[in-house]
PDB file of N, CA and C in Angstrom:
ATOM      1  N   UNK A   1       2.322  -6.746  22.258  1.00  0.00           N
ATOM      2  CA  UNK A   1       1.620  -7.422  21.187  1.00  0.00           C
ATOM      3  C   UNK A   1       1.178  -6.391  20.157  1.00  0.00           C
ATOM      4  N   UNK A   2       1.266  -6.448  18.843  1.00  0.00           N
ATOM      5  CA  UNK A   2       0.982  -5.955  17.518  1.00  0.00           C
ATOM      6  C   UNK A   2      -0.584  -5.599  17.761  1.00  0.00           C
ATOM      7  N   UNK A   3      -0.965  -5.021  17.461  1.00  0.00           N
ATOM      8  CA  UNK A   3      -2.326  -4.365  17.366  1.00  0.00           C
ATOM      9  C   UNK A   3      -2.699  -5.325  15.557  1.00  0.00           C
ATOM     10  N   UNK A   4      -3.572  -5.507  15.241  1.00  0.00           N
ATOM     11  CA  UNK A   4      -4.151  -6.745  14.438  1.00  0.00           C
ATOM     12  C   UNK A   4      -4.583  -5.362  12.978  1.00  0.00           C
ATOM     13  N   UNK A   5      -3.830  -5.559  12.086  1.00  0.00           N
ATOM     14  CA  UNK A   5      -3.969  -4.678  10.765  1.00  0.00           C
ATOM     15  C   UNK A   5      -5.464  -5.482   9.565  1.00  0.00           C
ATOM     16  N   UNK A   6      -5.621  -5.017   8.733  1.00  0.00           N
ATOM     17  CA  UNK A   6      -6.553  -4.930   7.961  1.00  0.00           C
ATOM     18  C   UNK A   6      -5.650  -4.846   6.997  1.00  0.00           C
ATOM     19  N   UNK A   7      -5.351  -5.796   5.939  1.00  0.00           N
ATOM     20  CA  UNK A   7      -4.737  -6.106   4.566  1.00  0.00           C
ATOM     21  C   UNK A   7      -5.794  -6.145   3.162  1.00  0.00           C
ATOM     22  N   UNK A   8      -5.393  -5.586   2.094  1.00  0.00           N
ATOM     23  CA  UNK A   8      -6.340  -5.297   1.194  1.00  0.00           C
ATOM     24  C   UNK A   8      -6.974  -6.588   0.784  1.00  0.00           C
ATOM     25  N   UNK A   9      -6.669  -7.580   1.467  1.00  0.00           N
ATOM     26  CA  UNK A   9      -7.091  -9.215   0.995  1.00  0.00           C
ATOM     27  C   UNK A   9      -8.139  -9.455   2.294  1.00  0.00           C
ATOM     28  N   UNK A  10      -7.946  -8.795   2.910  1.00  0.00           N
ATOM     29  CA  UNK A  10      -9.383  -8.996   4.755  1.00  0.00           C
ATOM     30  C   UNK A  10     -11.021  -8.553   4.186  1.00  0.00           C
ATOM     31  N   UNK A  11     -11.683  -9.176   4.355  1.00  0.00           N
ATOM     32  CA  UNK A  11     -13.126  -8.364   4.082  1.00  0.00           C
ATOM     33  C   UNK A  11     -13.289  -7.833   5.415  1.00  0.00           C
ATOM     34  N   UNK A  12     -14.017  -7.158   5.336  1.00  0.00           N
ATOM     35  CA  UNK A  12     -14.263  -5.883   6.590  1.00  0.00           C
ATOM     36  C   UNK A  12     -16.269  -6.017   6.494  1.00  0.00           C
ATOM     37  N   UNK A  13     -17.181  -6.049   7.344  1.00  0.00           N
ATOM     38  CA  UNK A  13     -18.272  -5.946   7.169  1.00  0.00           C
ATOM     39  C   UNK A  13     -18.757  -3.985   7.924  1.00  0.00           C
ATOM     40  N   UNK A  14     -19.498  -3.651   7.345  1.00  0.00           N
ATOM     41  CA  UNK A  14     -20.063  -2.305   7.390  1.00  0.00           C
ATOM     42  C   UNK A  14     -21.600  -2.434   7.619  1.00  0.00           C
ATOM     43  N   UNK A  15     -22.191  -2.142   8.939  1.00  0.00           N
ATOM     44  CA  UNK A  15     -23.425  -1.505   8.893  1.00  0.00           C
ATOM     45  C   UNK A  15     -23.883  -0.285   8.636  1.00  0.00           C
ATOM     46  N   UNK A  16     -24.354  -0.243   7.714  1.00  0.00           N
ATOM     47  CA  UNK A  16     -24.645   1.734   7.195  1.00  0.00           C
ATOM     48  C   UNK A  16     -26.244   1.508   7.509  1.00  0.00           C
ATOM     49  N   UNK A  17     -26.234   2.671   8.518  1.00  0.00           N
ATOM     50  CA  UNK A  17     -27.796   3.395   8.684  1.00  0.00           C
ATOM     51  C   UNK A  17     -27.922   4.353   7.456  1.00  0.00           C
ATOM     52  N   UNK A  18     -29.063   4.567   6.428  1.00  0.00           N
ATOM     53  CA  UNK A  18     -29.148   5.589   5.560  1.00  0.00           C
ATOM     54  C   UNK A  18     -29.526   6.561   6.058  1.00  0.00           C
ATOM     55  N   UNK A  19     -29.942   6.930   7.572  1.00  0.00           N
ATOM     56  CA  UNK A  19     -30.661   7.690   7.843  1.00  0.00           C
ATOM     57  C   UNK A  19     -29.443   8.151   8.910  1.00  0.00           C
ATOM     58  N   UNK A  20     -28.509   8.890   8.891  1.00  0.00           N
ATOM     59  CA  UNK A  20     -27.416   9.253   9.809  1.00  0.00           C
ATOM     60  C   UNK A  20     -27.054  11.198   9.356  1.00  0.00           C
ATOM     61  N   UNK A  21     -26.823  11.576  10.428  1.00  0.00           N
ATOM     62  CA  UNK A  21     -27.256  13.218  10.664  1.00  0.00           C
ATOM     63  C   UNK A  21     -25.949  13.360   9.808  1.00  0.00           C
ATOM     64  N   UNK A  22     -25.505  14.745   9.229  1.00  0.00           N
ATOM     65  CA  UNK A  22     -24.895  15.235   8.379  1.00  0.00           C
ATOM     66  C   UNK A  22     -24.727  14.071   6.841  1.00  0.00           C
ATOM     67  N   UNK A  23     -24.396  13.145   6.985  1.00  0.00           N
ATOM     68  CA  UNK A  23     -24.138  12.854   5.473  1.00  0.00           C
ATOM     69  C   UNK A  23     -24.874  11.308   5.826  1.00  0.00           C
ATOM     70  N   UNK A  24     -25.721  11.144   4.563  1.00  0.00           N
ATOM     71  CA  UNK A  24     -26.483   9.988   5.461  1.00  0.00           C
ATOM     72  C   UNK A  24     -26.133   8.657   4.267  1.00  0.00           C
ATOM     73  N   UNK A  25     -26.738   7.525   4.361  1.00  0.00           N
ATOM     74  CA  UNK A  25     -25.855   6.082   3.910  1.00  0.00           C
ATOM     75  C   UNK A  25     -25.736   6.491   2.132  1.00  0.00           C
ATOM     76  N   UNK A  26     -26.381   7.247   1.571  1.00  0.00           N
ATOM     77  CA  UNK A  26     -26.223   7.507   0.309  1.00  0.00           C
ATOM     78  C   UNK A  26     -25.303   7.889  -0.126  1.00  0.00           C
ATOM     79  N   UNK A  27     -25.168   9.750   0.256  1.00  0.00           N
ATOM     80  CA  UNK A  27     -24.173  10.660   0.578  1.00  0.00           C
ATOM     81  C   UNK A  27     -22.898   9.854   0.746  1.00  0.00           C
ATOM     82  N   UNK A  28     -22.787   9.094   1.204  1.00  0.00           N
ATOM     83  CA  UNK A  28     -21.498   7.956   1.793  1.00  0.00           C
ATOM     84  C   UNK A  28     -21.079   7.259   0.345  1.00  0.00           C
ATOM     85  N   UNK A  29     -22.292   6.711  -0.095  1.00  0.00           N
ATOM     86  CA  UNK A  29     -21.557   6.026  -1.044  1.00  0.00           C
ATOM     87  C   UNK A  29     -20.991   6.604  -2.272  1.00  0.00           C
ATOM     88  N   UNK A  30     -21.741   7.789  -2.369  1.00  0.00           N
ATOM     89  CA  UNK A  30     -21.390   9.070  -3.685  1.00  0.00           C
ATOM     90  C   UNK A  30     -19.727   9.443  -3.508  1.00  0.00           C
ATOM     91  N   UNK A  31     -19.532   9.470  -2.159  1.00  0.00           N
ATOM     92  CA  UNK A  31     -18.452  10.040  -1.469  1.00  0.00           C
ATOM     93  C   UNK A  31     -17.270   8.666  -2.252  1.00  0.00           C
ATOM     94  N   UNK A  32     -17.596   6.882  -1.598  1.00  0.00           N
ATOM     95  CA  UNK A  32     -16.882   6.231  -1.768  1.00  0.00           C
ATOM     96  C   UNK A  32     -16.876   5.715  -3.205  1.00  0.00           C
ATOM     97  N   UNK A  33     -17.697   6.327  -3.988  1.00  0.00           N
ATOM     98  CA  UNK A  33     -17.211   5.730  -5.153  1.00  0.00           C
ATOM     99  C   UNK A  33     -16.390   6.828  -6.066  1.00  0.00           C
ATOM    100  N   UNK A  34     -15.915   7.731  -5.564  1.00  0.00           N
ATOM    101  CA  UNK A  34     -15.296   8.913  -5.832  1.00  0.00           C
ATOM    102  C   UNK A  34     -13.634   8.661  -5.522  1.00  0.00           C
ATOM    103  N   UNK A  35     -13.632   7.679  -4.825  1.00  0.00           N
ATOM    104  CA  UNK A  35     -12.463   7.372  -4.233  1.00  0.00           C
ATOM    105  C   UNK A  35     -11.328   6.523  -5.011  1.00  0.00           C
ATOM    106  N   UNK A  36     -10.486   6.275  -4.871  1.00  0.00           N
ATOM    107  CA  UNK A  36      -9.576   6.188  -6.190  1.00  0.00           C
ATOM    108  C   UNK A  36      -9.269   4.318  -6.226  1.00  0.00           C
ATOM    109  N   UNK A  37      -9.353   3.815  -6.851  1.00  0.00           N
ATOM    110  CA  UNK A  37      -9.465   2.244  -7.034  1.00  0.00           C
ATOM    111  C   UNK A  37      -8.830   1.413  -5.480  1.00  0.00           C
ATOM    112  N   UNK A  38      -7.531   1.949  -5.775  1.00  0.00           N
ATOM    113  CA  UNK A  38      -6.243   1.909  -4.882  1.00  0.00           C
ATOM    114  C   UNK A  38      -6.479   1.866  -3.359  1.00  0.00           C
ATOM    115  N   UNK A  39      -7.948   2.662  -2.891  1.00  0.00           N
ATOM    116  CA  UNK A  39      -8.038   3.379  -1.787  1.00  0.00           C
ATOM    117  C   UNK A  39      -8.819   2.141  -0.663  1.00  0.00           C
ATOM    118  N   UNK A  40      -9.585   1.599  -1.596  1.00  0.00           N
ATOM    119  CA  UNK A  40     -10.561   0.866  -1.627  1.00  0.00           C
ATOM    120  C   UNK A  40     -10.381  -0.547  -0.933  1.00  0.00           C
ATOM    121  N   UNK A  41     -11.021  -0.941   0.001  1.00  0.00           N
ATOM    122  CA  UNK A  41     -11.099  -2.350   0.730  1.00  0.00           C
ATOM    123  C   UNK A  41     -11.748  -3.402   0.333  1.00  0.00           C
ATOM    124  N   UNK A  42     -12.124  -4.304   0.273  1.00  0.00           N
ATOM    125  CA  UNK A  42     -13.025  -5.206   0.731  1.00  0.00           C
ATOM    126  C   UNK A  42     -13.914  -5.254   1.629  1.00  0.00           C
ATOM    127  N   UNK A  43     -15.250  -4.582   1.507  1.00  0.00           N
ATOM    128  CA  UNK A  43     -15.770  -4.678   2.788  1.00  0.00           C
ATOM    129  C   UNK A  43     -17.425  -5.436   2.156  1.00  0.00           C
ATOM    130  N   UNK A  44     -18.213  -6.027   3.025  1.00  0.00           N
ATOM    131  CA  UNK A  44     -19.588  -6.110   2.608  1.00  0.00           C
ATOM    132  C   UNK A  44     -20.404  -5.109   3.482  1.00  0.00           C
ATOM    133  N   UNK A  45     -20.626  -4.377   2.694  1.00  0.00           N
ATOM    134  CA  UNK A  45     -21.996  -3.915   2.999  1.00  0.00           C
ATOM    135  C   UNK A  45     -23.412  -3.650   3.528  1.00  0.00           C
ATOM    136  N   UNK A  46     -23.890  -3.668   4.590  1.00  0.00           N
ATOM    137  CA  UNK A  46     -25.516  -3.870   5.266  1.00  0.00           C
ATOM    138  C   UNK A  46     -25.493  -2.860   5.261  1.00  0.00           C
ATOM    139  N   UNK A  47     -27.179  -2.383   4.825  1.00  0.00           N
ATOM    140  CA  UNK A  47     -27.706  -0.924   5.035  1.00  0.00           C
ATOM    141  C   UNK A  47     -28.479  -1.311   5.708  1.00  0.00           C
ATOM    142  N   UNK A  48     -28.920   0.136   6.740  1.00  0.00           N
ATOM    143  CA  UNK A  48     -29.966  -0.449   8.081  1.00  0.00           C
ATOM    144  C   UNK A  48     -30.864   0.899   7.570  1.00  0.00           C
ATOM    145  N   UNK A  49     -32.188   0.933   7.831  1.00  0.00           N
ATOM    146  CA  UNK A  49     -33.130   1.639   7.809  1.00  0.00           C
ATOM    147  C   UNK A  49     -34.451   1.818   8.745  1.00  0.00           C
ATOM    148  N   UNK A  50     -34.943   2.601   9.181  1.00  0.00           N
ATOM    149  CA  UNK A  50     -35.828   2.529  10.050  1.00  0.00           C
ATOM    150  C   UNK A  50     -37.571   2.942   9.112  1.00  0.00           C
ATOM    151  N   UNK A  51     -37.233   3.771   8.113  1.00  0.00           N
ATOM    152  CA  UNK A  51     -38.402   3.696   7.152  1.00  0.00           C
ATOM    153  C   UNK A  51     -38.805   2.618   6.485  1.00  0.00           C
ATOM    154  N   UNK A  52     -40.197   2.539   6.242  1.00  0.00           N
ATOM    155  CA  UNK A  52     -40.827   1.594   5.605  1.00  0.00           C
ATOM    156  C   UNK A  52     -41.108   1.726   4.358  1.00  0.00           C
ATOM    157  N   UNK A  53     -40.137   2.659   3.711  1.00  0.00           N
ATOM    158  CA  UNK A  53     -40.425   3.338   2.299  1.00  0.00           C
ATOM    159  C   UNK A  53     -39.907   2.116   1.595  1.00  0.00           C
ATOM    160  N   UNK A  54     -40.500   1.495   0.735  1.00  0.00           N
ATOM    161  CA  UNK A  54     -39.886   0.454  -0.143  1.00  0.00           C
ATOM    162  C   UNK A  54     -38.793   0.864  -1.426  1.00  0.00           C
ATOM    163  N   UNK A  55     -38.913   2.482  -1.464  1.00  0.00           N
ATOM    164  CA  UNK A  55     -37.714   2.912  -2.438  1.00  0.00           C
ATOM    165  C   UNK A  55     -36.101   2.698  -1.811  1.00  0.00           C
ATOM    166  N   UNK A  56     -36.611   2.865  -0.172  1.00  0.00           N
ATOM    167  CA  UNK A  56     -34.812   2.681   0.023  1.00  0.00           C
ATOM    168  C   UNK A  56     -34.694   1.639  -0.151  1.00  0.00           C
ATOM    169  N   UNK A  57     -35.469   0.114  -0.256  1.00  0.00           N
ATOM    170  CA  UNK A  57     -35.047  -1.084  -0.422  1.00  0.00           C
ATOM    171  C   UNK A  57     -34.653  -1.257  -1.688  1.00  0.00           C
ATOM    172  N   UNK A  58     -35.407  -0.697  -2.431  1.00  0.00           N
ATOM    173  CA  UNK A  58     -35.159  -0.998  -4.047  1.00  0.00           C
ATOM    174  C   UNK A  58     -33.618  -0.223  -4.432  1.00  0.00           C
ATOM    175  N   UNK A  59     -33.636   1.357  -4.027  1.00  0.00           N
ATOM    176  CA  UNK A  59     -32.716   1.793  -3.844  1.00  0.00           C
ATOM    177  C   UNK A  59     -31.321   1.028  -3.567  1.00  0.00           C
ATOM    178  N   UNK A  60     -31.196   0.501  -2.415  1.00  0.00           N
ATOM    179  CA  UNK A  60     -30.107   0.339  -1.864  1.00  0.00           C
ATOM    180  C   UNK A  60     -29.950  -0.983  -2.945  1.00  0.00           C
ATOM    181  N   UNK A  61     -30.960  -2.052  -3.516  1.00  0.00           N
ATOM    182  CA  UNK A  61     -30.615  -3.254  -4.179  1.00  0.00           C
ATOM    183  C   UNK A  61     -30.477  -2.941  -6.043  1.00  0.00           C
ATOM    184  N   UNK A  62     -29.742  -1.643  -5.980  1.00  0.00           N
ATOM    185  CA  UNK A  62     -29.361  -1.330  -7.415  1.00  0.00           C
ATOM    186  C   UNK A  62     -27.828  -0.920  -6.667  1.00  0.00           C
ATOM    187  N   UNK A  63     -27.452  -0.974  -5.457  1.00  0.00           N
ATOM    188  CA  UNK A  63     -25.724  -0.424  -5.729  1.00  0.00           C
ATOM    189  C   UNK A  63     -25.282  -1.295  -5.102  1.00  0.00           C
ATOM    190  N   UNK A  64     -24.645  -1.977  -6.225  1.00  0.00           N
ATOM    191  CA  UNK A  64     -23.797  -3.229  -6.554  1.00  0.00           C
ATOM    192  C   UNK A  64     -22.961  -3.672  -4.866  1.00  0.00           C
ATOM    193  N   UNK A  65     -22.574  -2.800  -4.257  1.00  0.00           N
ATOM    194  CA  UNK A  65     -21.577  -2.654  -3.135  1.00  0.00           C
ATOM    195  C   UNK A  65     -22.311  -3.267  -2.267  1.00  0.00           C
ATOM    196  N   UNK A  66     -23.620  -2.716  -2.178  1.00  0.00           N
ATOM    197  CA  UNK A  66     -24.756  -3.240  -0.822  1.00  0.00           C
ATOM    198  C   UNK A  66     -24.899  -4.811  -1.003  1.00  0.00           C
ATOM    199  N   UNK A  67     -24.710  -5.073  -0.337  1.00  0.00           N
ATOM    200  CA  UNK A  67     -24.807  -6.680  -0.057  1.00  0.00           C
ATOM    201  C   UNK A  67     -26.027  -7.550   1.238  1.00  0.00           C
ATOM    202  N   UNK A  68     -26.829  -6.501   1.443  1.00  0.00           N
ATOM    203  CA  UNK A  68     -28.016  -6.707   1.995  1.00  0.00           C
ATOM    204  C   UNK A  68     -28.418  -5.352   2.585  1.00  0.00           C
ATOM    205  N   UNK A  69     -30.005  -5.722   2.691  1.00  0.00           N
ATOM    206  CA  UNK A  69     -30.958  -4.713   4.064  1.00  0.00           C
ATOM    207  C   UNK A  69     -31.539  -5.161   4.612  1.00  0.00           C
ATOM    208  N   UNK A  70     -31.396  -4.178   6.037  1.00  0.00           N
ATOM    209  CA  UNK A  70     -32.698  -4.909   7.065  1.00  0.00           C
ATOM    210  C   UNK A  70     -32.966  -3.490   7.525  1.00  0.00           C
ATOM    211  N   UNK A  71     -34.231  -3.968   7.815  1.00  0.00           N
ATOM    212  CA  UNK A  71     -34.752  -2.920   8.559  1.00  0.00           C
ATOM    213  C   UNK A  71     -33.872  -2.991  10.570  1.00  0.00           C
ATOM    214  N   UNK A  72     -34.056  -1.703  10.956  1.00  0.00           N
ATOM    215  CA  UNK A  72     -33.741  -1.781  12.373  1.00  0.00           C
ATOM    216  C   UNK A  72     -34.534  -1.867  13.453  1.00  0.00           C
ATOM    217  N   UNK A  73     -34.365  -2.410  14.416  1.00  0.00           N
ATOM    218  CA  UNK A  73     -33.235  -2.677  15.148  1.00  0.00           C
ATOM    219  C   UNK A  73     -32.359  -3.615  14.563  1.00  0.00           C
ATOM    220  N   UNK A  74     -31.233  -3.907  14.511  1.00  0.00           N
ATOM    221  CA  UNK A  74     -29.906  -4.902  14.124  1.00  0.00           C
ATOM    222  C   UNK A  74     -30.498  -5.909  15.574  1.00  0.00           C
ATOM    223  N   UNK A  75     -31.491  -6.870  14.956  1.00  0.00           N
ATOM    224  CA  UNK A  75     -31.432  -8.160  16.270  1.00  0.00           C
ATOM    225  C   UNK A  75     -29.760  -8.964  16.352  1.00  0.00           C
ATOM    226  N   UNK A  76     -29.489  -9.495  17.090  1.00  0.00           N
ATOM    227  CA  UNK A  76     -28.516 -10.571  17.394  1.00  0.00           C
ATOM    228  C   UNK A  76     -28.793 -12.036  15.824  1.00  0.00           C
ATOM    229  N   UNK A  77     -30.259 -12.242  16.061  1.00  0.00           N
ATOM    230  CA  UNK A  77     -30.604 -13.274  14.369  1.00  0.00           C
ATOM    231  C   UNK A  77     -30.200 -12.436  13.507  1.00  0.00           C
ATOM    232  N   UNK A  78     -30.658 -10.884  12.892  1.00  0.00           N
ATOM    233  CA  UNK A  78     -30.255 -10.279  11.652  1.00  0.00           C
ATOM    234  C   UNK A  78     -28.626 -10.955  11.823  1.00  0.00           C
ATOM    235  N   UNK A  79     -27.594 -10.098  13.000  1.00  0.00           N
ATOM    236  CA  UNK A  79     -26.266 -10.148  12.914  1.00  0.00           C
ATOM    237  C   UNK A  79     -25.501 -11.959  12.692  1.00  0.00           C
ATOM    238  N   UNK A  80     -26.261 -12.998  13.175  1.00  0.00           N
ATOM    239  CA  UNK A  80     -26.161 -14.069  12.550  1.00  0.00           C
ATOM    240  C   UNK A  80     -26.136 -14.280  11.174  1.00  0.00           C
ATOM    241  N   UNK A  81     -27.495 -13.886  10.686  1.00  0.00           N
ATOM    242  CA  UNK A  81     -27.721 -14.333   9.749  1.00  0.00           C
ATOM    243  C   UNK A  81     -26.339 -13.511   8.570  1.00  0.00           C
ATOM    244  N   UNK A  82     -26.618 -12.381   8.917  1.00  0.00           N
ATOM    245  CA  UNK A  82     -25.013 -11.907   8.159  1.00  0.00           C
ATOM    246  C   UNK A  82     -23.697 -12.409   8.345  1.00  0.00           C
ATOM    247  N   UNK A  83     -23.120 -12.740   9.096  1.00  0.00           N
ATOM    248  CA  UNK A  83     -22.044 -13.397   9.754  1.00  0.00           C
ATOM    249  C   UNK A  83     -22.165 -14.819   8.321  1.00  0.00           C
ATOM    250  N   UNK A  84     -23.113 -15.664   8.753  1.00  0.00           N
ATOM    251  CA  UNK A  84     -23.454 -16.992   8.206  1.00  0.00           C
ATOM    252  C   UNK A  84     -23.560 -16.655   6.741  1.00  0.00           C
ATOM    253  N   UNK A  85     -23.895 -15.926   6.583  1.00  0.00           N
ATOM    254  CA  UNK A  85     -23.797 -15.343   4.802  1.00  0.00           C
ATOM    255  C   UNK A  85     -22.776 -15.136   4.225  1.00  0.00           C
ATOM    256  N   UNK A  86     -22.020 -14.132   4.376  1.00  0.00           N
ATOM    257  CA  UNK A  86     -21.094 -13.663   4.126  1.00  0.00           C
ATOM    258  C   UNK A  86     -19.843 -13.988   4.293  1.00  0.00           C
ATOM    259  N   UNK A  87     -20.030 -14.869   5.962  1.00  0.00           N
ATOM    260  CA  UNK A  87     -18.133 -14.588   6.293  1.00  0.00           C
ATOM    261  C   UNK A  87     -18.507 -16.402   7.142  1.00  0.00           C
ATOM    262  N   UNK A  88     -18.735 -17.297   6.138  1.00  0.00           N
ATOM    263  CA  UNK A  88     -19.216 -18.838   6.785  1.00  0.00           C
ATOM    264  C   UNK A  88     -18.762 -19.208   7.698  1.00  0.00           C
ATOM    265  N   UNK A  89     -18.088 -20.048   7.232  1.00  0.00           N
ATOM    266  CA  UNK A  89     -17.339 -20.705   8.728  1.00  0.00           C
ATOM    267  C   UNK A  89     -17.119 -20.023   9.915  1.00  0.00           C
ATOM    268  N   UNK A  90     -16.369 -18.721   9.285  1.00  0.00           N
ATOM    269  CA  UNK A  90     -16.029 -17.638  10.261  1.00  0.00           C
ATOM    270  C   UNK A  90     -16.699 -17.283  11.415  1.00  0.00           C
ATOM    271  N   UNK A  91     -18.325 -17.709  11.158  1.00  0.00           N
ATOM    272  CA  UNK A  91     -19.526 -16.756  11.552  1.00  0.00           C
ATOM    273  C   UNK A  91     -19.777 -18.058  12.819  1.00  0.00           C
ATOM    274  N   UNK A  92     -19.491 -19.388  12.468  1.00  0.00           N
ATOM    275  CA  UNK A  92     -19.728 -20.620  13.265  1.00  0.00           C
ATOM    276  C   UNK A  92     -19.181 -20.872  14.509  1.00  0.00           C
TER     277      UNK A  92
END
């Protein structure tokens, strides 16, 4: 059996911690928007954070890509509630 590919038409969902050792959820995105049109997926976006600093919230809800935050732990409801957002039926 075929191992199951990822086509530039698939959305892909991403949990990014901003707070991750060597290059952290920012660093990441500096990196991916550097990247050449072509390169680029479909994916949505969650940033996870464990600070209560309200700049990473504001932060993260100025780059267009991020498509939500939660603070962490990632409950099983957060991962619903994303599923049901984003990817509907799918998520049902």
């Amino acid at each position: 059996e075929q191992p199951a590919t990822v086509s530039r038409d698939s959305t892909g969902l991403i949990f990014l911690d901003i707070n991750m050792p060597r290059v952290n959820g920012w660093e990441l995105f500096d990196s991916y928007r550097k990247m050449e049109c072509n390169s680029k997926f479909n994916f949505v976006v969650i940033m996870l954070n464990t600070s209560l600093n309200p700049d990473h919230r504001q932060r993260a809800g100025e780059i267009k890509e991020v498509a939500g935050f939660y603070s962490k732990p990632l409950t099983p409801e957060i991962l619903d509630e994303v599923l049901h957002d984003h990817f509907g039926a799918l998520a049902d």
